[in-house]
PDB file of N, CA and C in Angstrom:
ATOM      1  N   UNK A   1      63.581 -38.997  33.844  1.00  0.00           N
ATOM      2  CA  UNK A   1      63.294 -37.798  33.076  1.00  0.00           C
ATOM      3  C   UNK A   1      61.787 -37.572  33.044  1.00  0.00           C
ATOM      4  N   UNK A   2      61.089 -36.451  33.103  1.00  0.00           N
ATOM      5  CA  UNK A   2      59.995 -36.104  33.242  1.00  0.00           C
ATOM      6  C   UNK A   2      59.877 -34.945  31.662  1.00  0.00           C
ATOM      7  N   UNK A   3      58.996 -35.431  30.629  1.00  0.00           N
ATOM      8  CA  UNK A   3      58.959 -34.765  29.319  1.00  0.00           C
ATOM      9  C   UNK A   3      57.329 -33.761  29.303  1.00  0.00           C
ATOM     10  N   UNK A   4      57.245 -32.641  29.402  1.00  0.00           N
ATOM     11  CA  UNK A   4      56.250 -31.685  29.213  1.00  0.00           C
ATOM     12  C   UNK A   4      56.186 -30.717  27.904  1.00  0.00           C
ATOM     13  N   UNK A   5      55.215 -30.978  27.380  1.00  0.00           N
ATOM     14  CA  UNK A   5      54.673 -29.629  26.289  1.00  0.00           C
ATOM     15  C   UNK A   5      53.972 -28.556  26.281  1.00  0.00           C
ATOM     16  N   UNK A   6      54.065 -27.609  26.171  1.00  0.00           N
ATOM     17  CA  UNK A   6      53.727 -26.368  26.553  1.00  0.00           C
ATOM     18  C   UNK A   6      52.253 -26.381  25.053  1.00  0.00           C
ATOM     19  N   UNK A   7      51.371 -26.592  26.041  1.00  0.00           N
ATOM     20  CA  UNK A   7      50.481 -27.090  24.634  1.00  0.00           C
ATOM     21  C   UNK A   7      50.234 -25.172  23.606  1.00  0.00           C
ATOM     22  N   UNK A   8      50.382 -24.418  24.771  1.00  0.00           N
ATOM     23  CA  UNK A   8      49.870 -22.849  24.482  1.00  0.00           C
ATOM     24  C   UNK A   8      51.092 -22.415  23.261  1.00  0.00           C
ATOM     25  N   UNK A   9      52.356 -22.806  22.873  1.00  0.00           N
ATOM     26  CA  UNK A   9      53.528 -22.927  22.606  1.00  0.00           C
ATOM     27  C   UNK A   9      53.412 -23.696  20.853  1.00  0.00           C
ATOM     28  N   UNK A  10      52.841 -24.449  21.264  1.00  0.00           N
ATOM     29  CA  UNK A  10      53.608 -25.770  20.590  1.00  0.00           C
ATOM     30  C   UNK A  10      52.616 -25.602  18.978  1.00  0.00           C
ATOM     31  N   UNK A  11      53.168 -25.519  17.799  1.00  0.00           N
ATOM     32  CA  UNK A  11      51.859 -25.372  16.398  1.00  0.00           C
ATOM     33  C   UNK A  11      52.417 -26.155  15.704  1.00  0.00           C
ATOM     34  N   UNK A  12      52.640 -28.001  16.174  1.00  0.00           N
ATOM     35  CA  UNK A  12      52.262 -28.609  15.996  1.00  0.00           C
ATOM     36  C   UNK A  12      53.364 -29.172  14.535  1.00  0.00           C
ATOM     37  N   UNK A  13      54.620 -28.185  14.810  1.00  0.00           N
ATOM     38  CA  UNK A  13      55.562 -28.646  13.498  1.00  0.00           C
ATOM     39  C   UNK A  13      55.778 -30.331  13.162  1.00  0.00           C
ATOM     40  N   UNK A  14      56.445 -30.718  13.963  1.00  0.00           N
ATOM     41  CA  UNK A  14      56.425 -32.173  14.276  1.00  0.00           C
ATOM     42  C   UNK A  14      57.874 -32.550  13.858  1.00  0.00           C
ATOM     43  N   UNK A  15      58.914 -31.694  14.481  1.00  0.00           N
ATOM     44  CA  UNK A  15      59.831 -31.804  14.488  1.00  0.00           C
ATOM     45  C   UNK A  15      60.392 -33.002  15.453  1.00  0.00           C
ATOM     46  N   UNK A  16      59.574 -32.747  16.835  1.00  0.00           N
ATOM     47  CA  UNK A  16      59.441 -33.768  18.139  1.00  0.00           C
ATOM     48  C   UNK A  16      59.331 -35.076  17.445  1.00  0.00           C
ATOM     49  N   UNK A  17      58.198 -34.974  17.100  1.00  0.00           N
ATOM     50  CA  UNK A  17      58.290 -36.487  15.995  1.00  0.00           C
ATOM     51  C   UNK A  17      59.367 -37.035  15.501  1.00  0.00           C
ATOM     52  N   UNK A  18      59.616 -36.302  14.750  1.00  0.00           N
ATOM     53  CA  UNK A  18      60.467 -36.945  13.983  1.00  0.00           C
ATOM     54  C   UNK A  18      61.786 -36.963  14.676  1.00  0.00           C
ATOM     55  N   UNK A  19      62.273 -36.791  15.639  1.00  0.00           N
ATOM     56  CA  UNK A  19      63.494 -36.894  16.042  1.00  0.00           C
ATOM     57  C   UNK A  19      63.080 -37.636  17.413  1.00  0.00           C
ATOM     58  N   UNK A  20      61.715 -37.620  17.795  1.00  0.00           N
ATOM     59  CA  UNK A  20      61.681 -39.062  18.499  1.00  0.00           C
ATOM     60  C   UNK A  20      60.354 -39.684  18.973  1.00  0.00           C
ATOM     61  N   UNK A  21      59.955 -40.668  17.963  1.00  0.00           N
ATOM     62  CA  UNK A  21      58.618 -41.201  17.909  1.00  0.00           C
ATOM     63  C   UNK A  21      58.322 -41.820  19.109  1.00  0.00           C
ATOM     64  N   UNK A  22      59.246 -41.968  19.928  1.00  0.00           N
ATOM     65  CA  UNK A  22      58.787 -42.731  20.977  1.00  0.00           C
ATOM     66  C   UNK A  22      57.784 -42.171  21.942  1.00  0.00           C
ATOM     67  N   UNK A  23      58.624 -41.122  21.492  1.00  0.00           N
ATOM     68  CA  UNK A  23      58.161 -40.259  23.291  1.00  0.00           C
ATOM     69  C   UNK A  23      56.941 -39.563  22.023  1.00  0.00           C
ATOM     70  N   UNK A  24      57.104 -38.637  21.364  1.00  0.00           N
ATOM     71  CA  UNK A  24      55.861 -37.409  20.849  1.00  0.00           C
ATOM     72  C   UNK A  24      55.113 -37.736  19.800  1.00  0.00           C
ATOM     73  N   UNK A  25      53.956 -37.541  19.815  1.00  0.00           N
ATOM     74  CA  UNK A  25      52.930 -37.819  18.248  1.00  0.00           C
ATOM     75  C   UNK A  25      52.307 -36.723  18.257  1.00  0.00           C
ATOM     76  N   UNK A  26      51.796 -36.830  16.899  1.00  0.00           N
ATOM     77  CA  UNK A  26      50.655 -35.460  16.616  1.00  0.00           C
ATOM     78  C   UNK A  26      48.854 -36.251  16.726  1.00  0.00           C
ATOM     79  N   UNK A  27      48.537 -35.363  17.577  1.00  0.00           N
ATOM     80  CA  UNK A  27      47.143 -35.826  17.721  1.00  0.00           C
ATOM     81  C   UNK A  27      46.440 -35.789  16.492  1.00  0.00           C
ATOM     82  N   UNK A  28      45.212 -36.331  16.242  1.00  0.00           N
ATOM     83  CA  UNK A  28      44.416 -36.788  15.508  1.00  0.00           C
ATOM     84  C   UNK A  28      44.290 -35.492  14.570  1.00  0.00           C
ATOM     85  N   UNK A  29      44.123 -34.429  14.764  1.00  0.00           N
ATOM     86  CA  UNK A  29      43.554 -33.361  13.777  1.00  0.00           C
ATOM     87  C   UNK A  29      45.350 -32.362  13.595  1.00  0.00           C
ATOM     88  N   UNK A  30      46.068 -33.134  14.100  1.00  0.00           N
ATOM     89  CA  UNK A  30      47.421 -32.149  14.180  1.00  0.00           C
ATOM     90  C   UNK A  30      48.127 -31.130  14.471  1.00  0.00           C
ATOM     91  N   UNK A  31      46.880 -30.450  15.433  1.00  0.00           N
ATOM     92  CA  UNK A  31      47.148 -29.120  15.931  1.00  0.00           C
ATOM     93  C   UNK A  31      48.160 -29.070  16.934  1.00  0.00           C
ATOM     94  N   UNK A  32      48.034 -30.230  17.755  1.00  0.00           N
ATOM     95  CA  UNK A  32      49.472 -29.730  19.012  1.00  0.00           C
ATOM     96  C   UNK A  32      49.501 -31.151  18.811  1.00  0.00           C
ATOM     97  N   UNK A  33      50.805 -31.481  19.503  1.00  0.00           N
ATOM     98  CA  UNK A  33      51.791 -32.777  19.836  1.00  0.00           C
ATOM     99  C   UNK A  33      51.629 -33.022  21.379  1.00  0.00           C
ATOM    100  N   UNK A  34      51.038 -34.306  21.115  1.00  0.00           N
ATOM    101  CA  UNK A  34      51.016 -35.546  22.208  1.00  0.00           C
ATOM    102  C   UNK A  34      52.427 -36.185  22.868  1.00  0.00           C
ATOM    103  N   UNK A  35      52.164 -35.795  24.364  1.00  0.00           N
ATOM    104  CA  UNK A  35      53.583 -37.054  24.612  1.00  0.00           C
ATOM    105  C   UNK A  35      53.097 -38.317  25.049  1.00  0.00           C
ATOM    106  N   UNK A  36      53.413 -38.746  24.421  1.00  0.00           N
ATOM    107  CA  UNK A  36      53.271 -40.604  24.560  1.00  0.00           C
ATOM    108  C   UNK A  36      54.072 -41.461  25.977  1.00  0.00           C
ATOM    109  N   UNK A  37      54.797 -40.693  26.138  1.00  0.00           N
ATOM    110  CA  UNK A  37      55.463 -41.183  27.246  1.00  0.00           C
ATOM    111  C   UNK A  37      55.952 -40.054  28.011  1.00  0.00           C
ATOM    112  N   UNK A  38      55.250 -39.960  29.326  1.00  0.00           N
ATOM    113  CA  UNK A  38      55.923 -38.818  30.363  1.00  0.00           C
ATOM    114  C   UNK A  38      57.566 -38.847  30.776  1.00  0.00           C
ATOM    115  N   UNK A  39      57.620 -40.141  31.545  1.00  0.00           N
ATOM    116  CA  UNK A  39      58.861 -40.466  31.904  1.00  0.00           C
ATOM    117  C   UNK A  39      59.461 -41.758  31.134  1.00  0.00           C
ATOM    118  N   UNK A  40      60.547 -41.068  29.837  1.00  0.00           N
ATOM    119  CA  UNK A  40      60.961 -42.131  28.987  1.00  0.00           C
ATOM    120  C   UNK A  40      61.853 -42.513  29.506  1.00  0.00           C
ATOM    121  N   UNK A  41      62.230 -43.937  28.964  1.00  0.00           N
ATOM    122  CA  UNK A  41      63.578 -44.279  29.274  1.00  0.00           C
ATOM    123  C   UNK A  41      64.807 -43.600  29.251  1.00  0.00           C
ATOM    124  N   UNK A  42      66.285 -44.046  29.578  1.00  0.00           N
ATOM    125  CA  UNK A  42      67.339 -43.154  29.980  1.00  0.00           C
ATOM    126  C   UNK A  42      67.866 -43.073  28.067  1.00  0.00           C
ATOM    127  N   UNK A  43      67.564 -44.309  27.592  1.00  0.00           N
ATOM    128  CA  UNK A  43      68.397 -44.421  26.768  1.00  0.00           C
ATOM    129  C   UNK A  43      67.915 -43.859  25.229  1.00  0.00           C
ATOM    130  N   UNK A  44      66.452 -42.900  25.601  1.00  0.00           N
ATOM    131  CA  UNK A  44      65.799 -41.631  24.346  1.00  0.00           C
ATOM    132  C   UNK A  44      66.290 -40.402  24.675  1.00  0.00           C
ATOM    133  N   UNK A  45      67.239 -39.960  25.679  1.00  0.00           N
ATOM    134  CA  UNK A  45      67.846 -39.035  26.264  1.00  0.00           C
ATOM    135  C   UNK A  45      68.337 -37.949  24.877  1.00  0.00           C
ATOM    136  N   UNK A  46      69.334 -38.545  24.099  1.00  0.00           N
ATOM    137  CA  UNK A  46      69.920 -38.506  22.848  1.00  0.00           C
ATOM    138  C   UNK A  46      68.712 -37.859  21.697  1.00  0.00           C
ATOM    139  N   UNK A  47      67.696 -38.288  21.432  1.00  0.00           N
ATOM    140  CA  UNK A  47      66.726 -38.365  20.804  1.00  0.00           C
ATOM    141  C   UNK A  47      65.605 -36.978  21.203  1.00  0.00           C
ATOM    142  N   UNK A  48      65.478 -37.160  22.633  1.00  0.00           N
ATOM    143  CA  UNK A  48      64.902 -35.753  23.547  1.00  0.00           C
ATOM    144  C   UNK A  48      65.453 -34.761  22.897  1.00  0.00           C
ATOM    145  N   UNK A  49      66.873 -34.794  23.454  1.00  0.00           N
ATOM    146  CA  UNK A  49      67.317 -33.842  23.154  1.00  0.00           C
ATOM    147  C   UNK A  49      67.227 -32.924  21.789  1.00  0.00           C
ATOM    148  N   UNK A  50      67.252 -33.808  20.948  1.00  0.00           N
ATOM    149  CA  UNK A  50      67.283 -33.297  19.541  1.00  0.00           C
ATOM    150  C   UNK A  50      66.314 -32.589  19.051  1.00  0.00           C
ATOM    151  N   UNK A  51      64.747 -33.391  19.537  1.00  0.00           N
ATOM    152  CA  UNK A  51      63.804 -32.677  20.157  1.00  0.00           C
ATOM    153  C   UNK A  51      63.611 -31.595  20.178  1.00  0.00           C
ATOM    154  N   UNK A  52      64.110 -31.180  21.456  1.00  0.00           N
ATOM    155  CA  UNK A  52      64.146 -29.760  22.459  1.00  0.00           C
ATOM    156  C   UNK A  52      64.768 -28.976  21.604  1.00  0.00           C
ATOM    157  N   UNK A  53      66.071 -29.222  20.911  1.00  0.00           N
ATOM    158  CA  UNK A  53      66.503 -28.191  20.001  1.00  0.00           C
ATOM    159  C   UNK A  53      66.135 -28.053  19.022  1.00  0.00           C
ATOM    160  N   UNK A  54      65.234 -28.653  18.647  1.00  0.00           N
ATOM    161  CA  UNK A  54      64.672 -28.540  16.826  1.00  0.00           C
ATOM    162  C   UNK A  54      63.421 -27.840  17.247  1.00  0.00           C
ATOM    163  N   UNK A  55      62.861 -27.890  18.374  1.00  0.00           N
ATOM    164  CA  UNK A  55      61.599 -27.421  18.190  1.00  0.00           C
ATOM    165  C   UNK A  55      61.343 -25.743  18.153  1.00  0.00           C
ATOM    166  N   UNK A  56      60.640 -25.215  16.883  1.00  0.00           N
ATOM    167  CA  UNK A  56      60.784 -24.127  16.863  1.00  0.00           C
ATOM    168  C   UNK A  56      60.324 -22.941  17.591  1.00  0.00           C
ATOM    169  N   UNK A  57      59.100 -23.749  18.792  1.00  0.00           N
ATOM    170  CA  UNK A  57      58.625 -23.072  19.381  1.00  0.00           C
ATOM    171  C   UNK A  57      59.030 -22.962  20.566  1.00  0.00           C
ATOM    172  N   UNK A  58      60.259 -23.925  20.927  1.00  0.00           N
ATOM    173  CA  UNK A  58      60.890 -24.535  22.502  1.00  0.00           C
ATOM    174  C   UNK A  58      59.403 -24.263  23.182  1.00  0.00           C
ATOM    175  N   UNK A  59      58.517 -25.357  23.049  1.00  0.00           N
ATOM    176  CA  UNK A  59      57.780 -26.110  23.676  1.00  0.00           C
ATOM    177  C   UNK A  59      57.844 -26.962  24.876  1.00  0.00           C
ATOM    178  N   UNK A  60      59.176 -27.647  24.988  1.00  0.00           N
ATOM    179  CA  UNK A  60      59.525 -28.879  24.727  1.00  0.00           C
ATOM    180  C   UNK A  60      60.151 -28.739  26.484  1.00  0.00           C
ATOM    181  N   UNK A  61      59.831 -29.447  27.467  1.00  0.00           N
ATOM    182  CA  UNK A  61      61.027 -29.189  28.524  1.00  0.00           C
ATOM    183  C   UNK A  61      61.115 -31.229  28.872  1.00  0.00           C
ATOM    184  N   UNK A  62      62.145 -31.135  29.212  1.00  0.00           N
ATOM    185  CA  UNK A  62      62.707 -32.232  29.996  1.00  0.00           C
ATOM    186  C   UNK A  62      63.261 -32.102  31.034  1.00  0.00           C
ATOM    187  N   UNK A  63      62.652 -32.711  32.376  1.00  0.00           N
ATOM    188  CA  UNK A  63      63.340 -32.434  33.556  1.00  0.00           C
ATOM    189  C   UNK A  63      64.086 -33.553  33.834  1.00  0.00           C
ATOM    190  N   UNK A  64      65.229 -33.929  34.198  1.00  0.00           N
ATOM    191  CA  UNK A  64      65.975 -34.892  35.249  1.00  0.00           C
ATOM    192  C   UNK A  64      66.961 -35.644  34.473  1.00  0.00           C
TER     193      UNK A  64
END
């Protein structure tokens, strides 16, 4: 899986967060969300996902 944020998109709700710390954080001043991990494991798939649908700005893409 390949995880991208649309940084132009993204204000930084932190929904990503919270539905999956592994992969997304909020940078230091909190304006946009960091991915911590490009290509996560198979088994945050579940967690991505939840992600992608919570986020209010669909920021959020996952390829593969």
């Amino acid at each position: 899986m390949k995880v991208t944020i649309d940084e132009e998109r993204c204000d930084a709700h932190g929904v990503c967060v919270s539905a999956c710390p592994e992969v997304f954080a909020l940078d230091d001043d909190e304006d946009v969300v960091r991915v911590l991990d490009e290509n996560p494991d198979e088994s945050l798939r579940e967690s991505l996902f939840k992600a992608v649908q919570g986020c209010p700005k669909a920021a959020i893409t996952v390829e593969g």
